[in-house]
C-alpha atoms as a PDB file:
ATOM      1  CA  UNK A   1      32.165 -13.104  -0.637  1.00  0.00           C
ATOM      2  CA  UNK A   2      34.563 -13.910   2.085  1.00  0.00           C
ATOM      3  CA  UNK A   3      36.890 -10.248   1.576  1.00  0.00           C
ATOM      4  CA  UNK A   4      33.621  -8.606   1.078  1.00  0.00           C
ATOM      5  CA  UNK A   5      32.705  -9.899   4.853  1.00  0.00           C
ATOM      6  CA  UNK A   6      35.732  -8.770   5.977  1.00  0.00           C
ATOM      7  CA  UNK A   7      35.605  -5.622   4.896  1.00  0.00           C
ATOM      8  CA  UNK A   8      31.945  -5.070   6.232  1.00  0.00           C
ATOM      9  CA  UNK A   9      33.229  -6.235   9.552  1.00  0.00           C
ATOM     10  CA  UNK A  10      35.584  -2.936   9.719  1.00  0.00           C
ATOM     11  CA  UNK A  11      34.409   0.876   9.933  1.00  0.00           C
ATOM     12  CA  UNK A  12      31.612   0.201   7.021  1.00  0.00           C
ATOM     13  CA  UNK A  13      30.412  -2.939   9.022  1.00  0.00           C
ATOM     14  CA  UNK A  14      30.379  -0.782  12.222  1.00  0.00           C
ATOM     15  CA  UNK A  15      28.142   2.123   9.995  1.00  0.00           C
ATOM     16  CA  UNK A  16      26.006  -0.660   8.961  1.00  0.00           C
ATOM     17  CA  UNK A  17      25.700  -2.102  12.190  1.00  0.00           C
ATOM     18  CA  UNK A  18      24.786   1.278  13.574  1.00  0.00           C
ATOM     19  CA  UNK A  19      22.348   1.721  10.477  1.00  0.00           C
ATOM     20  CA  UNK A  20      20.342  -1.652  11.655  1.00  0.00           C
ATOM     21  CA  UNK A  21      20.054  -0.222  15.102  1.00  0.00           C
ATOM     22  CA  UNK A  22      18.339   2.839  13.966  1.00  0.00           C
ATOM     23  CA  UNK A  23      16.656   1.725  11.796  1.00  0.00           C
ATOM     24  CA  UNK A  24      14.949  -1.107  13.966  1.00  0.00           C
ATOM     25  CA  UNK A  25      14.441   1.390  16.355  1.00  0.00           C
ATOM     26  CA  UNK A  26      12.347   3.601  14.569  1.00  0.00           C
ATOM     27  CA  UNK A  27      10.890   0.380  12.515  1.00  0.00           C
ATOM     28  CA  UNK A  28       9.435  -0.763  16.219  1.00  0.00           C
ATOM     29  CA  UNK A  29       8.249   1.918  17.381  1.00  0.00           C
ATOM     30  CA  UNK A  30       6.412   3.619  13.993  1.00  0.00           C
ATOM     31  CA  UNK A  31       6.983   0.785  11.820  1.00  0.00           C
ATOM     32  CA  UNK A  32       9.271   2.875   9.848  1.00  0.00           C
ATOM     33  CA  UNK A  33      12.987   1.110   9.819  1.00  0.00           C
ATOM     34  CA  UNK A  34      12.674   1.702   5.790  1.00  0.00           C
ATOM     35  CA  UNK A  35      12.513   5.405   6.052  1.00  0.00           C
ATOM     36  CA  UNK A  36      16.589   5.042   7.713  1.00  0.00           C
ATOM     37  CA  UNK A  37      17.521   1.589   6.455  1.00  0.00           C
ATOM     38  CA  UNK A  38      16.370   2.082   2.343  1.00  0.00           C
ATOM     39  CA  UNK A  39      18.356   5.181   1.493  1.00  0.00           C
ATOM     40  CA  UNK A  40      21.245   4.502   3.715  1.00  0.00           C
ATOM     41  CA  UNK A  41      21.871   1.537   1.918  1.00  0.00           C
ATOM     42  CA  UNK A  42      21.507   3.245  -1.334  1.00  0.00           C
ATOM     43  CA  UNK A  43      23.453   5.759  -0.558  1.00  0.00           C
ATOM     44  CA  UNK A  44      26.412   3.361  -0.306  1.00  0.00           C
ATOM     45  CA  UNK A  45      25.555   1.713  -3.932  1.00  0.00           C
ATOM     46  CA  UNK A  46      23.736  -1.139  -2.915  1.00  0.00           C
ATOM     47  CA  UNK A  47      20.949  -2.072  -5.802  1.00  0.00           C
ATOM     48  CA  UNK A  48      17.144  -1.609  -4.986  1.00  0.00           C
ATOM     49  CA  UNK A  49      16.425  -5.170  -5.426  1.00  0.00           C
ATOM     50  CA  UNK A  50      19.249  -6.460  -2.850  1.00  0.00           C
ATOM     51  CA  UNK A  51      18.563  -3.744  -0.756  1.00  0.00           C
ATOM     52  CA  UNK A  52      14.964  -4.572  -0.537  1.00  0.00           C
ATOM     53  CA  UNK A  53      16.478  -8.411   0.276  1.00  0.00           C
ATOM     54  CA  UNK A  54      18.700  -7.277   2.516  1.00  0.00           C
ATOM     55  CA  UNK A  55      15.645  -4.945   4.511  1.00  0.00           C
ATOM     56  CA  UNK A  56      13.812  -8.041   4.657  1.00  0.00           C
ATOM     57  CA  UNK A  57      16.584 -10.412   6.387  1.00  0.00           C
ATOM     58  CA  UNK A  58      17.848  -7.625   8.546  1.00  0.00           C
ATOM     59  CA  UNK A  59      13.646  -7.382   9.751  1.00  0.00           C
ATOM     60  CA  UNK A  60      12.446 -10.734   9.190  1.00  0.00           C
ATOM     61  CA  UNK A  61      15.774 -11.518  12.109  1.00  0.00           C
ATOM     62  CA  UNK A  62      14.834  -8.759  14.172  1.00  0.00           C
ATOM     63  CA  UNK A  63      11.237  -9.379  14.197  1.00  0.00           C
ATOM     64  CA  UNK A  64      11.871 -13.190  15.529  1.00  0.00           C
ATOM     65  CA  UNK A  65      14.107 -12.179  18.280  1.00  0.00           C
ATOM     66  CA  UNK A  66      10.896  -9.864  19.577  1.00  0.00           C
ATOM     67  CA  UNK A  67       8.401 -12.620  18.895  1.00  0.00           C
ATOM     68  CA  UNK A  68      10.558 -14.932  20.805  1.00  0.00           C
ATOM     69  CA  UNK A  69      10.535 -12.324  23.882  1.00  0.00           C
ATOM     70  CA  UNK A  70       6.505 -11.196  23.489  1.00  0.00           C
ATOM     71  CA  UNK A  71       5.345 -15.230  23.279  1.00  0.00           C
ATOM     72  CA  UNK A  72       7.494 -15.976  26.949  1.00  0.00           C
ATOM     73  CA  UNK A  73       6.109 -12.597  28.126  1.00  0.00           C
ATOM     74  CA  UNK A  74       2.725 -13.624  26.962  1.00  0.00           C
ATOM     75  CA  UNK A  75       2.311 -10.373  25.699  1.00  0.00           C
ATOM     76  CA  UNK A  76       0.770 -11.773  22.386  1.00  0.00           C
ATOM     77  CA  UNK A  77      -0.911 -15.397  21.764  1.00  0.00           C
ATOM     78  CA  UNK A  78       0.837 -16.982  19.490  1.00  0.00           C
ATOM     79  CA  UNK A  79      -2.041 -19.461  19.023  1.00  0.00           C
ATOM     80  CA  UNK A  80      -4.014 -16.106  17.529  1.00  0.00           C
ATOM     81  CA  UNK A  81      -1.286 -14.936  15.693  1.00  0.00           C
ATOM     82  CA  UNK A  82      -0.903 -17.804  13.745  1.00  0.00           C
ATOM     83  CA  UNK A  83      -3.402 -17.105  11.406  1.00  0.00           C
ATOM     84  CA  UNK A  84      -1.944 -13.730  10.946  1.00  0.00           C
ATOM     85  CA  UNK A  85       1.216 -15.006  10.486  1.00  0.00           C
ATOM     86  CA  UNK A  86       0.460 -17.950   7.730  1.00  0.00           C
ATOM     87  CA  UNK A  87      -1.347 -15.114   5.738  1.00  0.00           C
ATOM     88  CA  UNK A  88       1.558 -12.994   5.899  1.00  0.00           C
ATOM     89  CA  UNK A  89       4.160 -15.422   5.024  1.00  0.00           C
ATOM     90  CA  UNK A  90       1.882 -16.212   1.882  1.00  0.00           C
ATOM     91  CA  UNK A  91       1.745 -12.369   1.094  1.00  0.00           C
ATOM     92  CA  UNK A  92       5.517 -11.920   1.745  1.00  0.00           C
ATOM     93  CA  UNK A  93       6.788 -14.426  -1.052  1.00  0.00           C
ATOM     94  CA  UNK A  94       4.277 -13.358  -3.669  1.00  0.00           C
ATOM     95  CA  UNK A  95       5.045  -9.322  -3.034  1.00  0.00           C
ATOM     96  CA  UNK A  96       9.069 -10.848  -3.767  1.00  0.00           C
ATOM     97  CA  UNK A  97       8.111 -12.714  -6.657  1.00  0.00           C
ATOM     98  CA  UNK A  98       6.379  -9.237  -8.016  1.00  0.00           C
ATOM     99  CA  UNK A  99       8.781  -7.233  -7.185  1.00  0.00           C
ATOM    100  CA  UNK A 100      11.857  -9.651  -9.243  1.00  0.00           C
ATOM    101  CA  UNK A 101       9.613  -8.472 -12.418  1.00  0.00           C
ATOM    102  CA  UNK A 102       8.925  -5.018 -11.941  1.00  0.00           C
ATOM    103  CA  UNK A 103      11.253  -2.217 -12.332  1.00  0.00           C
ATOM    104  CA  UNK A 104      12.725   0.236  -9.737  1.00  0.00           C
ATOM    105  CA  UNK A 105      10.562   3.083 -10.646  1.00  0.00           C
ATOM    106  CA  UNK A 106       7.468   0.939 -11.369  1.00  0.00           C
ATOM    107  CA  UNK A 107       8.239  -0.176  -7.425  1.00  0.00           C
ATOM    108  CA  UNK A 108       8.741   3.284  -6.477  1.00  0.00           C
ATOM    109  CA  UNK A 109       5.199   4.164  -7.856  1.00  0.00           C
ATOM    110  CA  UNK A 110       3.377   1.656  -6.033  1.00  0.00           C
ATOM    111  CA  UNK A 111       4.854   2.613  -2.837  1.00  0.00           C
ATOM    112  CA  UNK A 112       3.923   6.338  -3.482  1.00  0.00           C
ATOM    113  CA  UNK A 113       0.564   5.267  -3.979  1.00  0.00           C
ATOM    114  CA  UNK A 114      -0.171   3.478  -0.915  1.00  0.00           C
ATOM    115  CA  UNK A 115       1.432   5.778   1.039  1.00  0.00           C
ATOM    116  CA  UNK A 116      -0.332   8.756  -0.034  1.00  0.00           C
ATOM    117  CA  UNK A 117      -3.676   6.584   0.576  1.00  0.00           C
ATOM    118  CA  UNK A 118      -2.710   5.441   4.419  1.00  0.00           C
ATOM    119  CA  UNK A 119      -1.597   8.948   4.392  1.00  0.00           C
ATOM    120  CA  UNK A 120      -5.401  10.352   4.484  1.00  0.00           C
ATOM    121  CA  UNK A 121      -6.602   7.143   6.615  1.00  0.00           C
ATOM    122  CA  UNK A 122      -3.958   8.178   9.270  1.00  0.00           C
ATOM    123  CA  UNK A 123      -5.199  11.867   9.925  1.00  0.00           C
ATOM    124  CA  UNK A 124      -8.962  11.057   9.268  1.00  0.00           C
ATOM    125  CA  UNK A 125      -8.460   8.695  12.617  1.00  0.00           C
ATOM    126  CA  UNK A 126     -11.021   9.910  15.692  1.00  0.00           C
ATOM    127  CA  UNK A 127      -9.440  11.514  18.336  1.00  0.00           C
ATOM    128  CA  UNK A 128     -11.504   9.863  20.974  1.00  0.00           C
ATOM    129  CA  UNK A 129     -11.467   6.030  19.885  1.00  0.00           C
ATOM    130  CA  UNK A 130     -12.403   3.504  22.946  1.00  0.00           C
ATOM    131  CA  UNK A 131      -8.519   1.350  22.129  1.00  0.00           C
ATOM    132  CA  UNK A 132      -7.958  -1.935  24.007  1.00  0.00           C
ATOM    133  CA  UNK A 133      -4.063  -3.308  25.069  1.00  0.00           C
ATOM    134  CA  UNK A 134      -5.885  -7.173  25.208  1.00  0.00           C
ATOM    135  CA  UNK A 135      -8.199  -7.230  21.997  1.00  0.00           C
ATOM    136  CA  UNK A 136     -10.202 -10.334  20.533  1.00  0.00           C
ATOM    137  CA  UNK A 137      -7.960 -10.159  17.472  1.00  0.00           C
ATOM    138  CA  UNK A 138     -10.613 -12.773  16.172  1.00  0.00           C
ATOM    139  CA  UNK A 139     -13.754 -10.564  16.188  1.00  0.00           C
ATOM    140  CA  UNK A 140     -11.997  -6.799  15.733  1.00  0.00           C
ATOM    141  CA  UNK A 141     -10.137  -8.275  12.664  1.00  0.00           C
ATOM    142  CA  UNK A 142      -9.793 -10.043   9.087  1.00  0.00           C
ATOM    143  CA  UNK A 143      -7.085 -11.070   7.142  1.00  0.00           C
ATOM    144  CA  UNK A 144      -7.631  -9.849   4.025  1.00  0.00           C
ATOM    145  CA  UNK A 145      -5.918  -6.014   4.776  1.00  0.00           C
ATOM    146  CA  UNK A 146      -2.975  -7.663   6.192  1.00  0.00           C
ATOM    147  CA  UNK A 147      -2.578 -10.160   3.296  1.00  0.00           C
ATOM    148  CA  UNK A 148      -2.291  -6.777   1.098  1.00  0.00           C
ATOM    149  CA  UNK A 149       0.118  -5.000   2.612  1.00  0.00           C
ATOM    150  CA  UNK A 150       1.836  -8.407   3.410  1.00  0.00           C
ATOM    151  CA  UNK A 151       2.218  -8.491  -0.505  1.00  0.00           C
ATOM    152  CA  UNK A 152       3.324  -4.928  -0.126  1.00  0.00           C
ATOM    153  CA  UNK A 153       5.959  -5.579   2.459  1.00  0.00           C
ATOM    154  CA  UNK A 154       7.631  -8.707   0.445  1.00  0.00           C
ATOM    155  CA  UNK A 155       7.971  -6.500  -2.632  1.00  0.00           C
ATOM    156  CA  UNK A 156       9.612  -3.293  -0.958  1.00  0.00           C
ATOM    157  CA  UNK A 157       8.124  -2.937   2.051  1.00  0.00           C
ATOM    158  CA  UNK A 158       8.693   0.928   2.915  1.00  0.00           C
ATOM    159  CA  UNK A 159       6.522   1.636   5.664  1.00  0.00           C
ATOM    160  CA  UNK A 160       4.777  -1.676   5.237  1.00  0.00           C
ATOM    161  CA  UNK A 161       5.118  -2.028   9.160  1.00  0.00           C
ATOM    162  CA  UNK A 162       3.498   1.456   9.561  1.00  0.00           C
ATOM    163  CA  UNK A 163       0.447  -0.079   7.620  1.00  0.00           C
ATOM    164  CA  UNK A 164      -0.186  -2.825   9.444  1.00  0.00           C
ATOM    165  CA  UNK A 165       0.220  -0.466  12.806  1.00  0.00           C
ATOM    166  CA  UNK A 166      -2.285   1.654  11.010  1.00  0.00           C
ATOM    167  CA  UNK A 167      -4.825  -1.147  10.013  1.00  0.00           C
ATOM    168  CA  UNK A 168      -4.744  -2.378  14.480  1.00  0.00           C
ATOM    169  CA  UNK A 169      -5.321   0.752  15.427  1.00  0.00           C
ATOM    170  CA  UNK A 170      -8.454   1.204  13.483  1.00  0.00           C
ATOM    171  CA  UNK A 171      -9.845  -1.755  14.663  1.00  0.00           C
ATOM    172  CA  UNK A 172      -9.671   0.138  18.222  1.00  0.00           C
ATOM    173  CA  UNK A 173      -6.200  -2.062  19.055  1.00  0.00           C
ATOM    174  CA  UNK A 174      -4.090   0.115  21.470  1.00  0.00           C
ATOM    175  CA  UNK A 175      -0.965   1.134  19.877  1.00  0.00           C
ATOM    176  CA  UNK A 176       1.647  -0.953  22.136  1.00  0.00           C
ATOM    177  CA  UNK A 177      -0.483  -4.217  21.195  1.00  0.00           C
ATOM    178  CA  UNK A 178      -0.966  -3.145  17.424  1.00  0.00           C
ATOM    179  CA  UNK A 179       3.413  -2.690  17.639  1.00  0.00           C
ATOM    180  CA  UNK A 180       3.666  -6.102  19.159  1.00  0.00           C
ATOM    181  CA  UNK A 181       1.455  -7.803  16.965  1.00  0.00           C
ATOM    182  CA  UNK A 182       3.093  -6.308  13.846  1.00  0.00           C
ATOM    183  CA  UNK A 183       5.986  -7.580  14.719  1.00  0.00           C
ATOM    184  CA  UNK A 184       4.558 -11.171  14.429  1.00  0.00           C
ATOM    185  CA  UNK A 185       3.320 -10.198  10.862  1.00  0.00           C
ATOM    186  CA  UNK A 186       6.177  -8.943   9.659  1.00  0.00           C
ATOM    187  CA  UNK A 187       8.525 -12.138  11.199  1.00  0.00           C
ATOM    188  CA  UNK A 188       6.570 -13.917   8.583  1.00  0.00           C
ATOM    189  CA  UNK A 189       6.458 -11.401   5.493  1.00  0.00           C
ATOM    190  CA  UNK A 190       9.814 -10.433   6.004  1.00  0.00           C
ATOM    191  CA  UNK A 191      11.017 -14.135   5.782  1.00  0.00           C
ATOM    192  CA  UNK A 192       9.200 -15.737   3.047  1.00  0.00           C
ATOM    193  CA  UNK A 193      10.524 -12.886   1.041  1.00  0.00           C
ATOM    194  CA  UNK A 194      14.052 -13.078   1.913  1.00  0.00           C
ATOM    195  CA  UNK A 195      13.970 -16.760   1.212  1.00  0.00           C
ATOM    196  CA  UNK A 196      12.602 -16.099  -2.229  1.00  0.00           C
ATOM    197  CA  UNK A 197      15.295 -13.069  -2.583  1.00  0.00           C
ATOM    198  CA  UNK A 198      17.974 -15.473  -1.447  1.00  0.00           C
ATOM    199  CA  UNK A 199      16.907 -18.640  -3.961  1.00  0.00           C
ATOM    200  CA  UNK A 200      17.138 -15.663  -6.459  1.00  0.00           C
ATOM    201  CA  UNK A 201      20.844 -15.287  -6.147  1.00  0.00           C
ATOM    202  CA  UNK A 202      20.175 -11.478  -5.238  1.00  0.00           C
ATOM    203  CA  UNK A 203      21.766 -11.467  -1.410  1.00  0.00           C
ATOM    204  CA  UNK A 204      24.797  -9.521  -0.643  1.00  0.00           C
ATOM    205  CA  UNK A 205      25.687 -11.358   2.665  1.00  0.00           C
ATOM    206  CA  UNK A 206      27.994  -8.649   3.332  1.00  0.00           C
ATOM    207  CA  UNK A 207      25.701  -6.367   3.474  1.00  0.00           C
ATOM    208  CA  UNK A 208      23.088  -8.349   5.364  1.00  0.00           C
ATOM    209  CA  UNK A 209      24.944  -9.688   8.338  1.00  0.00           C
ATOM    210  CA  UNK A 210      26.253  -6.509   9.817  1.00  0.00           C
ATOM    211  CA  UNK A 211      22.624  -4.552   9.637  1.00  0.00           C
ATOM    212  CA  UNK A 212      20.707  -7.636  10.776  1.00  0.00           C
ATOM    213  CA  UNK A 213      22.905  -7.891  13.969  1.00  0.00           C
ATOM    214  CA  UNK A 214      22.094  -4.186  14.638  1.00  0.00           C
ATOM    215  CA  UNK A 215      18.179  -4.445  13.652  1.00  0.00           C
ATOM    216  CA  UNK A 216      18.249  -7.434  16.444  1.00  0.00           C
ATOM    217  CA  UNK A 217      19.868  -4.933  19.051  1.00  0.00           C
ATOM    218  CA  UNK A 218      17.515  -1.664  17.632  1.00  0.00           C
ATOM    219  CA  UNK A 219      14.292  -3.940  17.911  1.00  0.00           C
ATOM    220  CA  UNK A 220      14.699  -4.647  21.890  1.00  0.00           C
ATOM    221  CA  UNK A 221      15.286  -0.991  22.616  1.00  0.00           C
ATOM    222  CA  UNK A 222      12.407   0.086  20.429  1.00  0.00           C
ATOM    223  CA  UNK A 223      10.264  -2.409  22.975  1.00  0.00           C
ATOM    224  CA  UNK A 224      11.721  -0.770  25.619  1.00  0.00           C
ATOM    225  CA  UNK A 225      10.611   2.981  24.587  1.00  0.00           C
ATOM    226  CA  UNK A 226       7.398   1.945  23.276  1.00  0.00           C
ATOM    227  CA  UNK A 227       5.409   2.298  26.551  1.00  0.00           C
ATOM    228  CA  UNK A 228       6.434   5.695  27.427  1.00  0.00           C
ATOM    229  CA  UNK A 229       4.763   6.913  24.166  1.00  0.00           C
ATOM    230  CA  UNK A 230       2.317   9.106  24.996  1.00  0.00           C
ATOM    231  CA  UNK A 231      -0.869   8.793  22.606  1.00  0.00           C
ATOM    232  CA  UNK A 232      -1.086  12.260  21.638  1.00  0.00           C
ATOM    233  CA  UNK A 233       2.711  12.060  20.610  1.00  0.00           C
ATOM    234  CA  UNK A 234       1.495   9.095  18.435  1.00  0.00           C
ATOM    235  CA  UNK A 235      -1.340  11.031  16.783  1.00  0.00           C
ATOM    236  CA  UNK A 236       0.816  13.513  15.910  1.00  0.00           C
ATOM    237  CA  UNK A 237       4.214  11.685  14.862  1.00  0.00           C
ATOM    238  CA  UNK A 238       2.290   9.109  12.559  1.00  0.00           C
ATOM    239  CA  UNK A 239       1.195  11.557  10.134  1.00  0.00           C
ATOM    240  CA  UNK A 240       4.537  13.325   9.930  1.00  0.00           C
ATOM    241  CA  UNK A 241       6.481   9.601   9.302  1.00  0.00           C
ATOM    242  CA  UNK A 242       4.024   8.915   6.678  1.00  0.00           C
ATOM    243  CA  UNK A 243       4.255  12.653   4.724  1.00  0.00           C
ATOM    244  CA  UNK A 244       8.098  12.132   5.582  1.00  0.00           C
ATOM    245  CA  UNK A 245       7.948   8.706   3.599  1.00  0.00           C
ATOM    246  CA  UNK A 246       6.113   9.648   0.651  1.00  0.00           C
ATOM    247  CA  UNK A 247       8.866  12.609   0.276  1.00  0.00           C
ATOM    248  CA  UNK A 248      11.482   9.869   0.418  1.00  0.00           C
ATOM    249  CA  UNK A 249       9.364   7.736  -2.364  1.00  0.00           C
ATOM    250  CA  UNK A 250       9.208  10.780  -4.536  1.00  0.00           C
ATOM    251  CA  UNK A 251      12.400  11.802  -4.630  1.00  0.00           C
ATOM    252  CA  UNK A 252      13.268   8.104  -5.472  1.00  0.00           C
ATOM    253  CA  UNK A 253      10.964   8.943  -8.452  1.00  0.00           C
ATOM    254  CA  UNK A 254      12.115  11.636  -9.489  1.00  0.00           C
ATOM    255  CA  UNK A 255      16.215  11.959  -8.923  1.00  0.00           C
END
């Protein structure tokens, strides 16, 4: 494992590093990071499984570095996230523990399908919804949708971020507050599953370290873009991430 760090640490580690910013980036800002960080990884012969494992570490670190910031900030409550967060770190290690005993393709399908399904929730959204930036996350919300995709996100997680994004902002959450508070959800998903991945044996640390120190980088400047979003460039780029990831899932499916 040691030469296999080393080598990472050299022009692939740099690529991988570069990989995790990009990824985070777009992960933070459309809860997408699987749509750049999945097939790149791939594409270099990594295995679904410890790719999956390896998504999860390089989010579940990123995530905690931007929970850290938004709890000083007082962006987010921490004390109402909580809740969130326990139910999400209950989802995360039982989506892992599916996804150990279900096939690539089997893994592939279920993505596909709840894709396609946010797909039609995403462009059916009002136009003219009265959002808040300061909700009462206790009254506008449940926990039952999150636990879902929670489940979803600890088994393969592509565009599991974009889901729970897409579940705030139809409780009327504005869409810098529904970012932030995903982030919280996914600290926890993200790093029940990994733990599970890594008590399976199925970690390539190699792999891992490189695009985690980028996702930590990609995830602050993704915070920093965020507000200069214009809602209308929202409305229109969610749809086209989502149609964008269900062509990636297919293609998975069928090549």
């Amino acid at each position: 494992m040691e030469n296999l760090f080393i080598e990472w640490l050299s022009v692939d580690g740099l690529i991988l590093f570069a990989i995790g910013i990009l990824a985070s980036v777009v992960g933070v800002m459309f809860g997408a990071a699987g749509f750049v960080l999945l097939p790149s990884l791939l594409l270099v012969g990594i295995p679904i499984h410890a790719t999956v494992a390896i998504n999860k570490f390089a989010t579940g670190i990123s995530s905690f570095s931007t929970v850290i910031v938004l709890t000083m900030k007082k962006r987010v409550s921490l004390k109402k996230m909580i809740p969130f967060m326990l139910i999400a770190a209950s989802g995360g290690i039982s989506g892992a523990f599916l996804a150990t005993r279900l096939a690539e393709q089997t893994m592939n399908i279920v993505a596909c399908t709840v894709l396609i399904v946010m797909f039609f929730f995403v462009i059916k959204r009002k136009k003219k919804e009265v959002v808040s930036e300061q909700p009462d996350i206790e009254k506008k919300t449940n926990l039952i949708a999150p636990f879902f995709i929670s489940i979803y996100d600890g088994g393969l997680g592509t565009g599991s971020a974009l889901l729970n994004i897409t579940y705030f902002l139809k409780k009327q959450v504005g869409y810098v507050m529904a970012a932030e508070m995903t982030r919280f959800l996914m600290f926890a998903s993200c790093t029940t599953a990994f733990l599970f991945y890594l008590f399976y044996g199925i970690v390539n640390w190699g792999v891992a370290v490189p695009v985690a120190v980028g996702s930590i980088v990609g995830s602050h400047i993704g915070l920093k873009i965020i507000p200069y979003l214009k809602r209308k460039w929202v409305e229109i780029l969610l749809p086209i991430i989502f149609f964008l990831l269900i062509i990636q899932v297919i293609s998975d499916l069928l090549f």
